[in-house]
Protein backbone atom coordinates (compact mmCIF):
# COMPACT_ATOMS: atom_id res chain seq x y z
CA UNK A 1 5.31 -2.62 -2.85
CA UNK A 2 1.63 -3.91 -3.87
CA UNK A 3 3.22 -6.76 -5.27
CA UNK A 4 4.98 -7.72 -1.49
CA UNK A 5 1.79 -6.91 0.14
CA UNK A 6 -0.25 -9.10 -1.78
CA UNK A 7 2.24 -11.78 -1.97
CA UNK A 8 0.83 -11.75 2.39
CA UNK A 9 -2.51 -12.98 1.19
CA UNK A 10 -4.10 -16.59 1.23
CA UNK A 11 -5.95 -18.24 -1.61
CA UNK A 12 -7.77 -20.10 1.06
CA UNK A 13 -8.18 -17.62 4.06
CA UNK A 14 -7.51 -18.54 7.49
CA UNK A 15 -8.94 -21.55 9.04
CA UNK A 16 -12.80 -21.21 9.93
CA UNK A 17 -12.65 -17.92 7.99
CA UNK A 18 -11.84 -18.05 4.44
CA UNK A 19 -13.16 -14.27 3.57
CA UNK A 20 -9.88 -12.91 5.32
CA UNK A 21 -6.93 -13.76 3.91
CA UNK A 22 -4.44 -11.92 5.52
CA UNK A 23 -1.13 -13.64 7.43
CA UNK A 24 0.12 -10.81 8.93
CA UNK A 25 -3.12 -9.08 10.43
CA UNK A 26 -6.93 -9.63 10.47
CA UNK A 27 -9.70 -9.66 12.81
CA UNK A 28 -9.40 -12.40 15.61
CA UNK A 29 -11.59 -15.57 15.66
CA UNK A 30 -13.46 -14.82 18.86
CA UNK A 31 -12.34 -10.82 19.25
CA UNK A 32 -15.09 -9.28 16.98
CA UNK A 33 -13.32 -6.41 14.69
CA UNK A 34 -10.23 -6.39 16.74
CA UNK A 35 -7.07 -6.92 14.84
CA UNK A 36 -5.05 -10.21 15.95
CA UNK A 37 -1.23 -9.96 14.67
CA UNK A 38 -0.54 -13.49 12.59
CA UNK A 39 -3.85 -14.74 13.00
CA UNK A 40 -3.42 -18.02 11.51
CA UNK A 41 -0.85 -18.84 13.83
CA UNK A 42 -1.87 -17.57 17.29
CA UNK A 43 -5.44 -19.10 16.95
CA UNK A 44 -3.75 -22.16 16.48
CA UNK A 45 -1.70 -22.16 19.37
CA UNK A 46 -4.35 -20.86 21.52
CA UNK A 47 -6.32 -23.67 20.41
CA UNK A 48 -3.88 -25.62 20.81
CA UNK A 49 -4.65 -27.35 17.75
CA UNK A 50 -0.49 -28.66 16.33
CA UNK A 51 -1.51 -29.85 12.81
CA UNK A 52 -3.42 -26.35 12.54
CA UNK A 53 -0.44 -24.37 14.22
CA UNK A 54 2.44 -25.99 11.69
CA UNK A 55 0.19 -25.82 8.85
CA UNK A 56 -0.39 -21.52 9.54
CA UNK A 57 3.41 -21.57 10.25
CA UNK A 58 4.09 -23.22 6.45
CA UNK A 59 1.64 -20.78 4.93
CA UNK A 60 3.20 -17.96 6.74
CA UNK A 61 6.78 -19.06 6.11
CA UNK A 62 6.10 -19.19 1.98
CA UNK A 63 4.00 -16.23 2.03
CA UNK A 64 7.08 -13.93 4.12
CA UNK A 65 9.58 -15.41 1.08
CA UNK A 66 7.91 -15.03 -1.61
CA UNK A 67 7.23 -11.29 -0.38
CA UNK A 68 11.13 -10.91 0.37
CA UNK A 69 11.58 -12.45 -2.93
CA UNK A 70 9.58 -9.68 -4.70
CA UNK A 71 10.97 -6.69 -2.70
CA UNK A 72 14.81 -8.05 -3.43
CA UNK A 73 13.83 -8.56 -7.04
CA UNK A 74 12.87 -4.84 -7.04
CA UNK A 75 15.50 -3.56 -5.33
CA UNK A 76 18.27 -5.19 -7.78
């Protein structure tokens, strides 16, 4: 289970905030401490920023397989 959860973290961070690396959950850009569900994402749609959108949707897609990957591996 580590394994999956860690497999939901960024080398790089999320855009304009490298120090949290989180894709599922972190603090929002602009909302102090308050969690923002797939950060990477909805900051780029509410900024409506494409390139930055699709990119967050890429890292998010690989990061949700190679999770699955590692909690199917463990299950077999």
């Amino acid at each position: 289970m580590r394994d999956a959860e860690s497999a939901l973290l960024s080398e790089q961070g999320l855009p304009k905030r490298p120090f949290y690396k989180h894709l599922i959950y972190a603090p929002g850009e602009f909302t102090g401490y308050a969690a923002v569900v797939i950060p990477g994402v909805t900051e780029g749609i509410d900024a409506k920023d494409e390139a930055r959108t699709q990119a967050q949707i890429d890292a998010l897609a690989a990061a949700l397989n190679k999770s699955a990957a590692i909690l199917d591996a463990a299950a077999k």
